[in-house]
Protein backbone atom coordinates (compact mmCIF):
# COMPACT_ATOMS: atom_id res chain seq x y z
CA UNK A 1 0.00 0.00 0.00
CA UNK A 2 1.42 3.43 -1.22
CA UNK A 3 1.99 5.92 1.73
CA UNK A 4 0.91 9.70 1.61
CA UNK A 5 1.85 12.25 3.88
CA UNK A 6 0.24 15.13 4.24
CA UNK A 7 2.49 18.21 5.38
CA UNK A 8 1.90 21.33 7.72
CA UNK A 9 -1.43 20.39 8.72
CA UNK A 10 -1.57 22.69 11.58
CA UNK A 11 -5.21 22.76 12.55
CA UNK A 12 -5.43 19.32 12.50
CA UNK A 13 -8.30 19.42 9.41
CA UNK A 14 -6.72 17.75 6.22
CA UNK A 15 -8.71 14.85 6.94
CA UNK A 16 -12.12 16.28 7.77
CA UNK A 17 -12.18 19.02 5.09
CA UNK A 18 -12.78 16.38 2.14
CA UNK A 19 -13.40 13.24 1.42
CA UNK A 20 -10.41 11.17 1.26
CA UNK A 21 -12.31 7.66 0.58
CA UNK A 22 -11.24 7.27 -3.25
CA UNK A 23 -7.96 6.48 -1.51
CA UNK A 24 -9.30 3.12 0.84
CA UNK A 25 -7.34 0.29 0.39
CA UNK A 26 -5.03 2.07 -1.92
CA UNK A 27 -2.78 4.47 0.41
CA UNK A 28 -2.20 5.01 4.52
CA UNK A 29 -2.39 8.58 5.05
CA UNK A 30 -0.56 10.65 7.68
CA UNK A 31 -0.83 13.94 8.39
CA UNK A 32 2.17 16.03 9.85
CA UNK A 33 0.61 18.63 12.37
CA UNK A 34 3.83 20.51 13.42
CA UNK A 35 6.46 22.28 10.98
CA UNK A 36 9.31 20.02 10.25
CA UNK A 37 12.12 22.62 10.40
CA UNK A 38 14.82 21.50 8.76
CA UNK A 39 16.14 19.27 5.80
CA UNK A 40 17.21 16.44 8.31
CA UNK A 41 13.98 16.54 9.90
CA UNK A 42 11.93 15.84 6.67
CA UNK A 43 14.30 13.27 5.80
CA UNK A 44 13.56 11.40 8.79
CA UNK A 45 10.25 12.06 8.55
CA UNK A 46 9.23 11.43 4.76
CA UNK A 47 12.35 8.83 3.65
CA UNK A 48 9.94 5.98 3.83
CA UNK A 49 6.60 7.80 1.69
CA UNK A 50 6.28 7.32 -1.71
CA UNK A 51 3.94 10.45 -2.13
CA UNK A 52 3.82 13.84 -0.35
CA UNK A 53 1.14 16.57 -0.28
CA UNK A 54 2.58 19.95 0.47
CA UNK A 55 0.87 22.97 1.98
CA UNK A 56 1.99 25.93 -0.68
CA UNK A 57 5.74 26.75 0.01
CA UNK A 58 5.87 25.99 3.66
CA UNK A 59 8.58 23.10 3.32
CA UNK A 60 10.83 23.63 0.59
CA UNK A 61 12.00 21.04 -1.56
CA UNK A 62 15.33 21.64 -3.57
CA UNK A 63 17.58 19.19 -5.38
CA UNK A 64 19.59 18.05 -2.11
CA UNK A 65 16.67 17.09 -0.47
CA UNK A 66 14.63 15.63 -3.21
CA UNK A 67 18.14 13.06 -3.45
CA UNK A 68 17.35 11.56 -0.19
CA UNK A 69 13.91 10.79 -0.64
CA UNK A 70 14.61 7.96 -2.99
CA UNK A 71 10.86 6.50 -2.32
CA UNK A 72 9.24 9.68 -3.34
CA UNK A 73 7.18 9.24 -6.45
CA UNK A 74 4.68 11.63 -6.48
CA UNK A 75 5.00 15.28 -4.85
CA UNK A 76 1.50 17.64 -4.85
CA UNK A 77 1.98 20.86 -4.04
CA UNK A 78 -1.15 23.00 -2.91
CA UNK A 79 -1.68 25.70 -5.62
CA UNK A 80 -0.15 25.55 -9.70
CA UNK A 81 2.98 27.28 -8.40
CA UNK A 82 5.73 26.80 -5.66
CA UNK A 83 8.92 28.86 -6.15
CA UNK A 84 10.04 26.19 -3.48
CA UNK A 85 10.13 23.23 -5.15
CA UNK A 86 13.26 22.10 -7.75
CA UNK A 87 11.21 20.69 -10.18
CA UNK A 88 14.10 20.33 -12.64
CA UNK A 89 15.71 18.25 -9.97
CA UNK A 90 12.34 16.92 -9.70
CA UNK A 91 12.07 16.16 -13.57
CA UNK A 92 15.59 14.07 -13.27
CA UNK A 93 14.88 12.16 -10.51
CA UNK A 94 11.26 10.61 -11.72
CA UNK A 95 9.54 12.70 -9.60
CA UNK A 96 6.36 13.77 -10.71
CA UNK A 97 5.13 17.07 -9.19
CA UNK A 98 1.26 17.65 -10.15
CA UNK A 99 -0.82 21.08 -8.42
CA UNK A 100 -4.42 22.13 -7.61
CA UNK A 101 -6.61 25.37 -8.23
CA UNK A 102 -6.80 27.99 -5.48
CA UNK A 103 -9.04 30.56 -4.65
CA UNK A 104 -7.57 33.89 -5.03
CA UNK A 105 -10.20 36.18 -3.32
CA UNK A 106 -9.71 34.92 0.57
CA UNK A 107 -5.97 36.87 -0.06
CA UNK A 108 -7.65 40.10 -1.28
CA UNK A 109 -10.23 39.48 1.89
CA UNK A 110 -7.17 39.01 4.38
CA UNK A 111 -5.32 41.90 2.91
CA UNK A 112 -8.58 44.19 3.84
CA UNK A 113 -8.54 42.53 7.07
CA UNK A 114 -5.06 43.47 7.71
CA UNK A 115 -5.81 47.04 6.80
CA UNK A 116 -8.60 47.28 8.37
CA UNK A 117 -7.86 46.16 11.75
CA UNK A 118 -4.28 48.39 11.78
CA UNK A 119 -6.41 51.19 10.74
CA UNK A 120 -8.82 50.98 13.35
CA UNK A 121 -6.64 49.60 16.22
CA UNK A 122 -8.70 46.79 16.23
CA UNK A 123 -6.82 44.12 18.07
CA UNK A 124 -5.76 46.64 20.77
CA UNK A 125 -9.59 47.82 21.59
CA UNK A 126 -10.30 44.37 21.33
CA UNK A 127 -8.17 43.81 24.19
CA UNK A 128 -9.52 46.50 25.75
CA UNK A 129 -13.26 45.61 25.87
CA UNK A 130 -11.77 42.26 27.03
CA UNK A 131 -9.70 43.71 29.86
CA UNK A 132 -12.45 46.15 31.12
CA UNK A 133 -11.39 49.13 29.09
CA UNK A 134 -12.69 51.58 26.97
CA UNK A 135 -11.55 53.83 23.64
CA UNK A 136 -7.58 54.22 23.93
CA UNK A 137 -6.79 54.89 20.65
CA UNK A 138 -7.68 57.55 17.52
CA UNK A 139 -8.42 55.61 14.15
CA UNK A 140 -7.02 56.61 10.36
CA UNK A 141 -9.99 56.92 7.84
CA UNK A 142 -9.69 55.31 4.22
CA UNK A 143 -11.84 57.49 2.25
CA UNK A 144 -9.79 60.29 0.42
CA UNK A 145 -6.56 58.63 0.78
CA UNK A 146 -4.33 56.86 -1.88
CA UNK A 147 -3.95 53.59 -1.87
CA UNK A 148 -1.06 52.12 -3.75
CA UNK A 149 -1.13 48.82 -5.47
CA UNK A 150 2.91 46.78 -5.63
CA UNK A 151 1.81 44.45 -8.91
CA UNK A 152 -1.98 44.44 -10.40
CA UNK A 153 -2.39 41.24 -11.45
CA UNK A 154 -5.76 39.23 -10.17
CA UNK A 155 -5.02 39.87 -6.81
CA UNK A 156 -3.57 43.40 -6.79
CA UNK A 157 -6.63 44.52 -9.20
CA UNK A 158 -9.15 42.81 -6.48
CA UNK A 159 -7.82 45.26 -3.82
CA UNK A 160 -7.34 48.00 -6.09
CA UNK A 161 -11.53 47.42 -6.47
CA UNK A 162 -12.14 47.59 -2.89
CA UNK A 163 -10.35 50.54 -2.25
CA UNK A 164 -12.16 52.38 -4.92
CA UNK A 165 -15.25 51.01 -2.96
CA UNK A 166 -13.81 52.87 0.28
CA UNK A 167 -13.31 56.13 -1.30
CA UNK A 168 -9.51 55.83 -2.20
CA UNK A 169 -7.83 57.03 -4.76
CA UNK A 170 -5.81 54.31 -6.27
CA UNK A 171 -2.48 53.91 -7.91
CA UNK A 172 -0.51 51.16 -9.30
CA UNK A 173 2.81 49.54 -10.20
CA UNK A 174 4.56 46.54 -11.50
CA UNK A 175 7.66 46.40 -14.19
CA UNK A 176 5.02 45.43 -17.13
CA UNK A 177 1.94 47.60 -16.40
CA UNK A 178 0.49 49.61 -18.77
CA UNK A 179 -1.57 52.60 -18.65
CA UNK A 180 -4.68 50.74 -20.32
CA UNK A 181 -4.27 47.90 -17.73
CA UNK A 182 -4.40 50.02 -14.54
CA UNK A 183 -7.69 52.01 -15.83
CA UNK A 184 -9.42 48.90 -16.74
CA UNK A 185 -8.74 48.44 -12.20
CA UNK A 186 -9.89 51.36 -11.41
CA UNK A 187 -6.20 52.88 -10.97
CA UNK A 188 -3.71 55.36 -12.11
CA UNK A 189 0.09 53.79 -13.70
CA UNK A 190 2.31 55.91 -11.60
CA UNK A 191 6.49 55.22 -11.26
CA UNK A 192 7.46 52.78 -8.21
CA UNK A 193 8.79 55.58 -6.31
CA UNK A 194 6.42 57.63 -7.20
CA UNK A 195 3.78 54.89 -5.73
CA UNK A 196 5.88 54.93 -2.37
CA UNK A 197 6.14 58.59 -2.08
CA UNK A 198 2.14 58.90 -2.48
CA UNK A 199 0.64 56.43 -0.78
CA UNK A 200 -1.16 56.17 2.67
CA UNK A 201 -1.53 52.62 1.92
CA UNK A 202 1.75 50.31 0.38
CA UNK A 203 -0.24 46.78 -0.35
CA UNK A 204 2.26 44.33 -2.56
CA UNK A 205 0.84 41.99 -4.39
CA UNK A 206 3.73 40.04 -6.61
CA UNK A 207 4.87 36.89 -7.79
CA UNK A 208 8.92 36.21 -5.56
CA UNK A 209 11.98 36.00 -8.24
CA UNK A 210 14.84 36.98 -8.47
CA UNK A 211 13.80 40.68 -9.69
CA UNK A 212 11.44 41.04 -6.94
CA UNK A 213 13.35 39.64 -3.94
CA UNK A 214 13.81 42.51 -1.41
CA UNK A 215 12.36 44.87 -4.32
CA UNK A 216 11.15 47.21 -1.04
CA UNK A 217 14.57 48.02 1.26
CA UNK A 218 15.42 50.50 3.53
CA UNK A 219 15.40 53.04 0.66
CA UNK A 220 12.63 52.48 -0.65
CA UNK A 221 10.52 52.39 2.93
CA UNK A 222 12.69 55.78 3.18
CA UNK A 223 10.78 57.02 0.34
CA UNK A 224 7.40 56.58 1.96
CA UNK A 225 5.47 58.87 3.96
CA UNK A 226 6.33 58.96 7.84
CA UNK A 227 2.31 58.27 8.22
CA UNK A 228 1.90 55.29 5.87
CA UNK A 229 1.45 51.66 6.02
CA UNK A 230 3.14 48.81 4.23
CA UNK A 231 1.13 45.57 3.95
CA UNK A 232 2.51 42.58 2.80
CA UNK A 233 0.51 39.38 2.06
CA UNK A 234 2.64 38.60 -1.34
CA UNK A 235 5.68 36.63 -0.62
CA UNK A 236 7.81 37.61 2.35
CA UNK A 237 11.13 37.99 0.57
CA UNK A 238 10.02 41.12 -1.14
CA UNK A 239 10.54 43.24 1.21
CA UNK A 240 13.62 43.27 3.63
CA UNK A 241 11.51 42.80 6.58
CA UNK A 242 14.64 43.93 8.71
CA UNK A 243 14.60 47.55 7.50
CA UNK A 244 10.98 47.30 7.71
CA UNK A 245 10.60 46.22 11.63
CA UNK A 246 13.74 48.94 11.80
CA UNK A 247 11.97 51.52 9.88
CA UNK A 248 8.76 50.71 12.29
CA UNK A 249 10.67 50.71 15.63
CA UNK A 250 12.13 53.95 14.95
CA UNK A 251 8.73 56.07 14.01
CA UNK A 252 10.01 56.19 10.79
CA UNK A 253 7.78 54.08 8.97
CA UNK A 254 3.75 54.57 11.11
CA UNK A 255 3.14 50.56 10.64
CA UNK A 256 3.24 47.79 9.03
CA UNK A 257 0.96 44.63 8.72
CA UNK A 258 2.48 41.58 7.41
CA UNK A 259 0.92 38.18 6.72
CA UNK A 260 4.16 36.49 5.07
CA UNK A 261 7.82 36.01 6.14
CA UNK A 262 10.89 35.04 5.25
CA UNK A 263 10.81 31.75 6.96
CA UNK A 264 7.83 30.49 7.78
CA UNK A 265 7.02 29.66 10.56
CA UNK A 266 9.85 32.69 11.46
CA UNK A 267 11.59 32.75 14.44
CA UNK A 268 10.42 33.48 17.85
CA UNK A 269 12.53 36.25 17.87
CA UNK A 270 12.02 38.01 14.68
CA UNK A 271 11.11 41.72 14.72
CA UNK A 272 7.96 41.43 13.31
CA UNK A 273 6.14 39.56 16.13
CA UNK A 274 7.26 42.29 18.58
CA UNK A 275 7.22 45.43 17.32
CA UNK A 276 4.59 48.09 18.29
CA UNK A 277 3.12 49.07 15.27
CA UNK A 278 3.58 45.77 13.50
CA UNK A 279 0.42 43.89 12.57
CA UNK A 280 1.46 40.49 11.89
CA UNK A 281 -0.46 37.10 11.06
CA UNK A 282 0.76 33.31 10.64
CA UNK A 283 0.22 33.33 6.56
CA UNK A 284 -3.35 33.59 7.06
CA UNK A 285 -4.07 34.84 3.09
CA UNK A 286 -5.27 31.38 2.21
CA UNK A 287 -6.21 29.65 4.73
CA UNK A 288 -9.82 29.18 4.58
CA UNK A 289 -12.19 26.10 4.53
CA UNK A 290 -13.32 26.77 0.83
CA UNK A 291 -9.55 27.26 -0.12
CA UNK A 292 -8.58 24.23 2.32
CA UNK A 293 -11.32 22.10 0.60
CA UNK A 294 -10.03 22.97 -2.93
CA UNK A 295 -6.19 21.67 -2.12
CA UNK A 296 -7.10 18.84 -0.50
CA UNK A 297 -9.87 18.02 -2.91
CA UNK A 298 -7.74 18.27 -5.76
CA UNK A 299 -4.89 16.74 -3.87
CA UNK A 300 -7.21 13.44 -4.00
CA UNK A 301 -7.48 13.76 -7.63
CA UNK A 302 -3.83 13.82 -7.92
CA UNK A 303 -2.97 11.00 -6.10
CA UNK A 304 -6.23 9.01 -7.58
CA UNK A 305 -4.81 10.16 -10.85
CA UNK A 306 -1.00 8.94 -10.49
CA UNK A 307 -2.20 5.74 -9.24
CA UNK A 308 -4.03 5.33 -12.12
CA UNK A 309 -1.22 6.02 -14.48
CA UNK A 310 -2.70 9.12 -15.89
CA UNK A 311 -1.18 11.97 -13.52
CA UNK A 312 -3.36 15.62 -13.71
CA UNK A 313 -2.13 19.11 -13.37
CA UNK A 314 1.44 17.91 -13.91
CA UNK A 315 3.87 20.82 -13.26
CA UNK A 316 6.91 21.51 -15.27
CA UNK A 317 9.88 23.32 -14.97
C-alpha cells in the first residue's frame, strides 16, 4: 500500500475538510501537524513515503533534499505554483510534481482585514473591551486617501476594487503595467517611487523572483510617507523585513501589517512579532475552509490520478 503524507497540517483538518475515501485500500495517510524545520527533519520524517502533499511553500524542496527521498514518487503541491520546489531536480529524478486550483479572493479578503484592523486599532480595543477598558486609541480613515497597489495582477486589481469602494484614490505599479491595464482596475500607472512617495496605503501583491526579492529596502521604505502603512501578504522575501521592523521601531515608517515572512514559521525572535506598530499574522491569506477544501480536494485527484497512471495538473519546470 502506497503511503501519503500530508504536510503542515496545523489545525489538525486535512482529513475532515474532504473526502479522502477514493484512496481506501489504496494508500495510509498521515498527516504532519507541526512544521518540520529542517532538511534532516523531513528526511527522517518522509524517507519511507512514496507520495507527499505539500501545503503551498511551507517546506521547501530543492535538489539536495529531493536526493534523499529515494521512495518519493509523487510530490503535490497545494496551488499551480511553488517557487520552493526544484522541479528540474524533480524532472531528473522521476519525480512527478502535479498542483491544484486555489481561490484567489480569501488573499484580497485578508489583505482588507489586515488594513482594516491596523487602521482601526482593532486588536488593541479588542483587548480593551476584554480587559475592562474603553476607547484608547484615535483611528485613520480610508476614504480620500491613496492607496497604492505593488503588482496588479488578479489579486492586486481585487484590492485595487475595494479601495475604490472605500473612497480611495488608487495607484498602481509593476515592471510590465500599462496605462490601459491600470484604468481597466480602477487605478492610475504611476512610477514605483512615485507609488511609495504617495501612498497612505503600500499593499504588494507580486509573484517572488529573483527581480522582486527585497524589491522594497530601507530606501525604498525611506521614500514613503512617515504616516503610511506597508502591507505585505505577497511573498515575504520582497521586502527586507529587517529595515521594515527597523523603519517601524524607529517612528520612521507609522506601521506595518504583514501576513508572510521570510521563513515560515519565522523565528520566535524576529522583529515582526514584537514590534509596536507591527500587525502580523501566521500566513493567514489562504487559509480558509473553501480554499482548504479545494487543495485537498484536488490533492485526492492527484494522487487518484498517479495511481491510475494518468497523472493531472502535472507541473513543469
Amino acid at each position: 500500500m502506497v503511503r501519503v503524507a500530508i504536510l503542515d497540517d496545523y489545525q489538525g483538518v486535512a482529513l475532515e475538510v474532504v473526502d479522502w475515501s477514493a484512496l481506501d485500500g489504496r494508500a495510509e495517510i498521515t498527516p504532519f501537524h507541526e512544521h518540520l524545520p529542517d532538511e534532516d527533519a523531513v528526511v527522517a520524517a518522509l524517507e519511507d513515503f512514496e507520495v507527499v502533499v505539500a501545503m503551498r511553500e511551507r517546506t521547501p524542496f530543492p535538489a539536495a533534499l529531493l536526493r534523499r527521498l529515494p521512495r518519493l514518487r509523487l510530490l503535490v503541491t497545494t496551488g499551480m505554483r511553488n517557487s520552493a520546489i526544484d522541479l528540474e531536480a524533480a524532472g531528473k529524478l522521476g519525480i512527478t510534481v502535479s498542483g491544484t486550483d486555489s481561490i484567489s479572493s480569501s488573499t484580497v479578503e485578508h489583505t482588507w482585514a489586515l488594513i482594516l484592523a491596523w487602521s482601526r486599532h482593532i486588536v488593541e480595543e479588542a483587548g480593551n473591551m476584554s480587559a475592562g477598558r474603553w476607547q484608547t486609541t484615535l483611528g485613520n480613515g480610508l476614504a480620500g486617501n491613496t492607496l497604492g497597489v505593488v503588482g496588479l495582477g488578479r489579486i492586486g486589481s481585487a484590492v485595487a476594487a475595494v479601495g475604490s469602494a472605500f473612497g480611495m484614490r488608487v495607484v498602481a505599479w509593476s515592471q510590465n503595467l500599462t496605462t490601459e491595464r491600470a484604468h481597466a482596475a480602477g487605478a492610475d500607472l504611476v512610477g514605483f517611487h512615485e507609488l511609495l512617495a504617495q501612498s497612505d496605503v503600500v499593499t504588494v501583491h507580486l509573484v517572488l523572483s529573483d527581480r522582486t526579492r527585497h524589491l522594497i529596502g530601507a530606501p525604498e521604505i525611506a521614500l514613503m510617507r512617515p504616516s503610511a502603512l506597508l502591507v505585505n501578504t505577497s511573498r515575504g522575501p520582497i521586502v527586507d523585513t529587517v529595515a521594515l521592523a527597523s523603519a517601524v521601531g524607529s517612528g520612521a515608517l507609522a506601521g506595518a501589517a504583514v501576513d508572510v515572512y521570510d521563513e515560515e514559521p519565522p523565528a520566535a525572535d524576529h522583529p515582526l512579532r514584537s514590534t509596536r506598530g507591527v500587525l502580523a499574522t501566521p500566513h493567514l491569506g489562504y487559509v480558509t475552509r473553501e480554499v482548504y477544501e479545494v487543495f485537498y480536494g484536488q490533492a485526492v485527484e492527484d494522487v487518484v490520478a498517479f495511481l491510475d497512471g494518468a497523472p493531472v495538473r502535472q507541473i513543469s519546470p
